[in-house]
Structures are given as structure tokens and as C-alpha cells.
PDB file of N, CA and C in Angstrom:
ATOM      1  N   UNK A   1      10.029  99.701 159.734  1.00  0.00           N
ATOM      2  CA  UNK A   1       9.978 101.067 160.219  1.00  0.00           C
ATOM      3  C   UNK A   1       8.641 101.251 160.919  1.00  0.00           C
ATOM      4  N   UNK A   2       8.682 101.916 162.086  1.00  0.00           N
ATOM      5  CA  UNK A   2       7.439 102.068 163.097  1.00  0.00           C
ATOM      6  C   UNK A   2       6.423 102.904 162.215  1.00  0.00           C
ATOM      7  N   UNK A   3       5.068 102.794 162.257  1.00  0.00           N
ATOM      8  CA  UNK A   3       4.351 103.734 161.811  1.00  0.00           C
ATOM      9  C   UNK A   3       4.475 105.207 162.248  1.00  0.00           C
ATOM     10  N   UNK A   4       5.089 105.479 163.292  1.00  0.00           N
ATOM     11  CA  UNK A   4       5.313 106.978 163.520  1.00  0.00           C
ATOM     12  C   UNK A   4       6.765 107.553 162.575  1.00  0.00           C
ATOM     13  N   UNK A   5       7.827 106.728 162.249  1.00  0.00           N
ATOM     14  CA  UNK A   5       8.934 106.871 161.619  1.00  0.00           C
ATOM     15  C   UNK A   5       8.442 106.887 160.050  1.00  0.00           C
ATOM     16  N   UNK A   6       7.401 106.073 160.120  1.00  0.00           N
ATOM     17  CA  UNK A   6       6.801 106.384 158.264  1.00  0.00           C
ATOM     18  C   UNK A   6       5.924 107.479 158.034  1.00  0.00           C
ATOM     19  N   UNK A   7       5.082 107.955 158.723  1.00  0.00           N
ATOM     20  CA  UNK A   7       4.612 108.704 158.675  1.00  0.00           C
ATOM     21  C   UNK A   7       5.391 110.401 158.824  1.00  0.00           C
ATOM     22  N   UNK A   8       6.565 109.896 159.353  1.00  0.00           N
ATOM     23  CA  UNK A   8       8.174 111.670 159.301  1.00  0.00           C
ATOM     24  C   UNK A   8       8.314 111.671 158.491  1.00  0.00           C
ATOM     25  N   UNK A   9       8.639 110.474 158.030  1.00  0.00           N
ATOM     26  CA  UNK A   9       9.765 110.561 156.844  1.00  0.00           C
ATOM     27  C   UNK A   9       8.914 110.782 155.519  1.00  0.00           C
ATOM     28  N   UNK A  10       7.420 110.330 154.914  1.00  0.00           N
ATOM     29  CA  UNK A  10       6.633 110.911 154.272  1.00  0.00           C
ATOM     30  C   UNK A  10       6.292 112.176 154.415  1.00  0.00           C
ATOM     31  N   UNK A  11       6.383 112.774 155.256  1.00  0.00           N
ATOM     32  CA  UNK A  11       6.035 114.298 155.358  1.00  0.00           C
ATOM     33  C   UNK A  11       7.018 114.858 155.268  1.00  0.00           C
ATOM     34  N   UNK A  12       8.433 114.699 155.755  1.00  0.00           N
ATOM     35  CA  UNK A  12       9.493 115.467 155.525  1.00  0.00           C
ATOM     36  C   UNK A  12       9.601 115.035 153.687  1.00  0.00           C
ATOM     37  N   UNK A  13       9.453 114.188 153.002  1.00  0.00           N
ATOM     38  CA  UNK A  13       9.789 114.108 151.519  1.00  0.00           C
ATOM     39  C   UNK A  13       8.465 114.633 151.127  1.00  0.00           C
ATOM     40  N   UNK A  14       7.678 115.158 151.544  1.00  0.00           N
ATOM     41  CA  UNK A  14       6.413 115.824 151.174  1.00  0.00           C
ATOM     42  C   UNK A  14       6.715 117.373 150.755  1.00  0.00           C
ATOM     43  N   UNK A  15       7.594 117.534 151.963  1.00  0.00           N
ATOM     44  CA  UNK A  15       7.720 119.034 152.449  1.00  0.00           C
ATOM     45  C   UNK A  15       8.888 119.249 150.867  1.00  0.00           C
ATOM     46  N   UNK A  16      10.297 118.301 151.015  1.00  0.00           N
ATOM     47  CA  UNK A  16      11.282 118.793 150.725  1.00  0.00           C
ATOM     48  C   UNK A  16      10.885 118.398 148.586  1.00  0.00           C
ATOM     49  N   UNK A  17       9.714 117.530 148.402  1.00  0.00           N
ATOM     50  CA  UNK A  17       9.630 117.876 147.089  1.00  0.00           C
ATOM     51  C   UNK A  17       8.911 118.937 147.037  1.00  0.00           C
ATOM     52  N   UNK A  18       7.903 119.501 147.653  1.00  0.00           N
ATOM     53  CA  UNK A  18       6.807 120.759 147.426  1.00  0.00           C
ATOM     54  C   UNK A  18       8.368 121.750 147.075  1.00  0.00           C
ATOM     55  N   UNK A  19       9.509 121.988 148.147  1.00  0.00           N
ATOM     56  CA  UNK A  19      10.427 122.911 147.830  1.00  0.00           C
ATOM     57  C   UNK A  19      11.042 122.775 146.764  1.00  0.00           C
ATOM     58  N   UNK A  20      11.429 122.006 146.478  1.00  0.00           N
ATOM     59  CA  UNK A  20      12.447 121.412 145.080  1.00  0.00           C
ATOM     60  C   UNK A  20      11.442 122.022 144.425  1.00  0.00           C
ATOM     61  N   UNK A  21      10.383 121.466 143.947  1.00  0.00           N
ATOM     62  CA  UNK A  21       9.160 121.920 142.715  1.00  0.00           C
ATOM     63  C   UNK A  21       9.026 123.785 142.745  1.00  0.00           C
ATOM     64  N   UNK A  22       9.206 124.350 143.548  1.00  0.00           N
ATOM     65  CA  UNK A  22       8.706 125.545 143.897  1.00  0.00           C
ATOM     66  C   UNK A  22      10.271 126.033 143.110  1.00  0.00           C
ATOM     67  N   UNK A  23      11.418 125.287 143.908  1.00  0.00           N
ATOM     68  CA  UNK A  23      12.706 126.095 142.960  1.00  0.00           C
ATOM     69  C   UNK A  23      12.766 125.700 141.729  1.00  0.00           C
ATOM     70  N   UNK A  24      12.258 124.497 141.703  1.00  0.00           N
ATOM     71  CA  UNK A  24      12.853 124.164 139.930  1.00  0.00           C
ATOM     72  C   UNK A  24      11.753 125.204 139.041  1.00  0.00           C
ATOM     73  N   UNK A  25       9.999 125.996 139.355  1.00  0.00           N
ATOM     74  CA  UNK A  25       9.759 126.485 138.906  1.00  0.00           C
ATOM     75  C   UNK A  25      10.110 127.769 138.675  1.00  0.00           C
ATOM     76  N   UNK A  26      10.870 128.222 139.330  1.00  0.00           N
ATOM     77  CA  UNK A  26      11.444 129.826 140.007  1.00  0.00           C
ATOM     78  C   UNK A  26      12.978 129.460 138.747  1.00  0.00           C
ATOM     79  N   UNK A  27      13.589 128.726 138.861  1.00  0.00           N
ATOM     80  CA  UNK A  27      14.564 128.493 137.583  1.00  0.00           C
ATOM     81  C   UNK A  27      13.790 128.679 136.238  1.00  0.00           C
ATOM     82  N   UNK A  28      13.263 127.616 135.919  1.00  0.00           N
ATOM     83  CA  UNK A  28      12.520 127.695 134.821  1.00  0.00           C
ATOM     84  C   UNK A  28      11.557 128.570 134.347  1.00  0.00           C
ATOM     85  N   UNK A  29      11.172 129.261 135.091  1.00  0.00           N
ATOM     86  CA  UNK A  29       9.962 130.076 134.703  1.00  0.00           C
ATOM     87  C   UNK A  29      10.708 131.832 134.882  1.00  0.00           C
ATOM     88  N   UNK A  30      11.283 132.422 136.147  1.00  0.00           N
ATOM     89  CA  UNK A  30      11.789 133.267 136.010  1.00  0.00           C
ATOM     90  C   UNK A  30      13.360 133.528 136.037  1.00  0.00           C
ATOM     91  N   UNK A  31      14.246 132.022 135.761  1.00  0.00           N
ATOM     92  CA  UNK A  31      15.783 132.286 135.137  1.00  0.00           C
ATOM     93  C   UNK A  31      16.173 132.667 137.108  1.00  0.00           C
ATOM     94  N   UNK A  32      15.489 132.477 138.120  1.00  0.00           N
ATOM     95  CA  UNK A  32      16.188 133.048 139.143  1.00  0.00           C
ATOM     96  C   UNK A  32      16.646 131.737 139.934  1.00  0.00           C
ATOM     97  N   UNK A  33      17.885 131.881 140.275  1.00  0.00           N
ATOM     98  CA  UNK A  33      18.562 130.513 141.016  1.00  0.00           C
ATOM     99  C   UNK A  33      18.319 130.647 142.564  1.00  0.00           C
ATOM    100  N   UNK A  34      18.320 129.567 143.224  1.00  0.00           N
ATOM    101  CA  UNK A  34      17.701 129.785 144.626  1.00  0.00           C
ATOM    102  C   UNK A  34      18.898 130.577 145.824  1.00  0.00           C
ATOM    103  N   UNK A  35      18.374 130.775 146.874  1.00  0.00           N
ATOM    104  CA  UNK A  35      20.057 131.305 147.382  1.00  0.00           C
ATOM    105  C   UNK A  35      20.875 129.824 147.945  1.00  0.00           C
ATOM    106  N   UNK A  36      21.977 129.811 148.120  1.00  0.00           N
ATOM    107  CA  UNK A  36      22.684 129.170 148.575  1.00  0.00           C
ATOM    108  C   UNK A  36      22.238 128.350 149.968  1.00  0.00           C
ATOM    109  N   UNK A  37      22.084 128.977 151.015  1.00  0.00           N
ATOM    110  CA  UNK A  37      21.451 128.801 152.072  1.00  0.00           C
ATOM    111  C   UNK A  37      20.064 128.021 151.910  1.00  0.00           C
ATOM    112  N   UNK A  38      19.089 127.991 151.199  1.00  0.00           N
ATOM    113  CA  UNK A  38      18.060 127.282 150.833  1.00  0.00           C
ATOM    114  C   UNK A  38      18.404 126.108 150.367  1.00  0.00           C
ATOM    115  N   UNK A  39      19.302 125.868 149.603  1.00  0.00           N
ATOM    116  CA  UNK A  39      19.624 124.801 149.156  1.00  0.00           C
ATOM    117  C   UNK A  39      20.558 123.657 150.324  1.00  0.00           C
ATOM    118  N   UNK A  40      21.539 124.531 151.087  1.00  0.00           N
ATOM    119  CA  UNK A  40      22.597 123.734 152.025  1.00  0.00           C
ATOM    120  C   UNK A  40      21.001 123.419 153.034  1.00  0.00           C
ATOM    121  N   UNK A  41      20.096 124.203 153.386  1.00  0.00           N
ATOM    122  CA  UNK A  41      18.704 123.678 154.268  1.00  0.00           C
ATOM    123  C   UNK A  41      18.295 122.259 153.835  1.00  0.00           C
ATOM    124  N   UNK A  42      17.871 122.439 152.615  1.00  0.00           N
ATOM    125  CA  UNK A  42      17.662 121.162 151.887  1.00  0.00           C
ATOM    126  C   UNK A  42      18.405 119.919 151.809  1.00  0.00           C
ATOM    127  N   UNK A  43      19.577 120.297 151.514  1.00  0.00           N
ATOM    128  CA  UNK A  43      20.499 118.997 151.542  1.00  0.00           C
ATOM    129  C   UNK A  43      20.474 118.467 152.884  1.00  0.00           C
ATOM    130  N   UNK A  44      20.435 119.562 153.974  1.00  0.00           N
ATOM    131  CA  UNK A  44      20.516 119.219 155.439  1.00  0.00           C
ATOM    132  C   UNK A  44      19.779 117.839 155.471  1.00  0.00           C
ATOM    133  N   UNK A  45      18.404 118.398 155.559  1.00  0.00           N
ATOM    134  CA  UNK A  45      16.911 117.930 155.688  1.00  0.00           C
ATOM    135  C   UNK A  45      16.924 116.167 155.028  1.00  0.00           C
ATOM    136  N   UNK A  46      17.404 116.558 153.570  1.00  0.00           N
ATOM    137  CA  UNK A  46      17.890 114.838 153.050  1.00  0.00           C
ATOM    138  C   UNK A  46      18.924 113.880 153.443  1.00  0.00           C
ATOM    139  N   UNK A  47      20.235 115.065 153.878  1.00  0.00           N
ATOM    140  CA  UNK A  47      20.909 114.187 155.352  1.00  0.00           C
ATOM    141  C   UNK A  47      20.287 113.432 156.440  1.00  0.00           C
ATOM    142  N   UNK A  48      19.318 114.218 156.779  1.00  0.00           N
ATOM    143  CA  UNK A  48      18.950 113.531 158.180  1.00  0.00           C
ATOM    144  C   UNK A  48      17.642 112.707 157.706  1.00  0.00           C
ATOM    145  N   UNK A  49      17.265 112.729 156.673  1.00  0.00           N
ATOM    146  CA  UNK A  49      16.192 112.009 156.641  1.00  0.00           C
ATOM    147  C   UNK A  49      17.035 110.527 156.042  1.00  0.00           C
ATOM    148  N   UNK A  50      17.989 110.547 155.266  1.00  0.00           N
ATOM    149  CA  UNK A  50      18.972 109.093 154.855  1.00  0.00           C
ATOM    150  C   UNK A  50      19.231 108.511 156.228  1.00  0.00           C
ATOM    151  N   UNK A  51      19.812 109.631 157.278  1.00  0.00           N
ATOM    152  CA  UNK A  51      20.466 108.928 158.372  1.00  0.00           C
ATOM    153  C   UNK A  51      19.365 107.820 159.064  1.00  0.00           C
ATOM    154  N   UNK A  52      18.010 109.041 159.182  1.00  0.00           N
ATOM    155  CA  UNK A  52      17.026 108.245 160.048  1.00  0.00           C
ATOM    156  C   UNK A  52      16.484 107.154 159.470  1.00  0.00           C
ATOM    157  N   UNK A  53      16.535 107.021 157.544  1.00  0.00           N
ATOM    158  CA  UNK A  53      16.504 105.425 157.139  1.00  0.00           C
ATOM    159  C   UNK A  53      17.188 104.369 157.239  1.00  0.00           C
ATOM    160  N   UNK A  54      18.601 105.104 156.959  1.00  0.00           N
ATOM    161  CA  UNK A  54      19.176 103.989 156.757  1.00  0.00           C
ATOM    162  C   UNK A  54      19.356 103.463 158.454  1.00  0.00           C
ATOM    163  N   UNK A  55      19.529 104.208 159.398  1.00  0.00           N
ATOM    164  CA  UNK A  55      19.953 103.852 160.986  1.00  0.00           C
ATOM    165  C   UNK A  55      18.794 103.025 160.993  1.00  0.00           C
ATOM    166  N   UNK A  56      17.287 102.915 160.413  1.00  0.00           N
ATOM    167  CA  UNK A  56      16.268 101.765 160.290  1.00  0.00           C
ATOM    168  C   UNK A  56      17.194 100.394 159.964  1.00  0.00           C
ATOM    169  N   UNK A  57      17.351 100.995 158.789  1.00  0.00           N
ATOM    170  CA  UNK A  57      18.145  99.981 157.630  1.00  0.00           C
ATOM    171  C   UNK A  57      18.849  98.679 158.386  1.00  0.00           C
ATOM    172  N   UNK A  58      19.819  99.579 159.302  1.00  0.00           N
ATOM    173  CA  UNK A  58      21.145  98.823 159.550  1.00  0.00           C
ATOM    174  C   UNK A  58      20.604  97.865 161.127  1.00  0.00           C
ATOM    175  N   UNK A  59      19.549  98.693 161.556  1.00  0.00           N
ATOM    176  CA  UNK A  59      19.325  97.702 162.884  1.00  0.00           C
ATOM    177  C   UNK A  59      18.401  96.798 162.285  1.00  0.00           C
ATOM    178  N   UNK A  60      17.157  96.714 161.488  1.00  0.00           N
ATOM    179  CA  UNK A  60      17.001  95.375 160.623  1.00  0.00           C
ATOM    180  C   UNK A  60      17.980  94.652 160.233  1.00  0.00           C
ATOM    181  N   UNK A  61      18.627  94.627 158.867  1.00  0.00           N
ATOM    182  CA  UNK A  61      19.841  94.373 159.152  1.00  0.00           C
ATOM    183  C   UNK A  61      20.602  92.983 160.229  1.00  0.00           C
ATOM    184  N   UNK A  62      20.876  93.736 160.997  1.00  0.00           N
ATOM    185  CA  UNK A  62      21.386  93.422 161.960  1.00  0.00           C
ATOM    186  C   UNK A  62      20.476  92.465 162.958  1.00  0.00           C
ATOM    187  N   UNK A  63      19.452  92.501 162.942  1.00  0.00           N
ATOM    188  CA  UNK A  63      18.196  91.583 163.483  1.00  0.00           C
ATOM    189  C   UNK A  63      17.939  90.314 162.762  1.00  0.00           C
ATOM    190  N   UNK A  64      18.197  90.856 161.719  1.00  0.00           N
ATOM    191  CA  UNK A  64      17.318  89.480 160.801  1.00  0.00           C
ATOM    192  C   UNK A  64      18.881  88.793 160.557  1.00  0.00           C
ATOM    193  N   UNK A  65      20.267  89.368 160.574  1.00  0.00           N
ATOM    194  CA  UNK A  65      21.367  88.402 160.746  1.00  0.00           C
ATOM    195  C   UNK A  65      21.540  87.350 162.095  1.00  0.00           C
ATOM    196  N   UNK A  66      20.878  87.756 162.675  1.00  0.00           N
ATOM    197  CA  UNK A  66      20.608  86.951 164.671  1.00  0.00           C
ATOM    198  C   UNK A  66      19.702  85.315 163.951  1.00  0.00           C
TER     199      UNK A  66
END
């Protein structure tokens, strides 16, 4: 993975645990569940961040089978 592709994808899992931590304290601490929409954001965000690994993944992969 290029150093500019490691350096996204660490900041986007930067971003999306700071959020997780912020809801799991908002559960635990004041019983309040996040809205719906925050969460489908999130899942988004871990969609596209799998796609942009694994699409790494599969053209290695595919290189080192040559």
C-alpha cells in the first residue's frame, strides 16, 4: 500500500474509532442510543475503507501470482 493510501486509511480508522468511543460512551454513560443515520454514516465509511483495502489486497494478489 502507497504511503499516501496508509496514511487515509489510518486517519479514516482514527476518525471512525474516536466516533465509535464517543457512542459507546453516550450508551454507557447516559443509556442514549445513537440515531440511525450516524450509524448507516459509519458503516458507510468502513465500507469504503474495506473496499479501498482489500482493492490493495487483490491487485497484490494478483502481482505476486505473475
Amino acid at each position: 500500500m502507497s504511503q499516501t493510501k496508509r496514511e487515509h486509511v489510518v486517519s479514516h480508522l482514527r476518525y471512525l474509532r474516536q466516533e465509535l468511543r464517543v457512542m459507546h460512551l453516550g450508551i454507557k454513560e447516559d443509556g442514549l442510543f445513537p440515531e440511525p443515520g450516524e450509524l448507516r454514516g459509519l458503516m458507510a465509511q468502513m465500507d469504503a475503507l474495506l473496499e479501498l483495502v482489500e482493492g490493495n489486497t487483490r491487485i497484490q494478489s494478483n502481482s505476486e501470482a505473475a
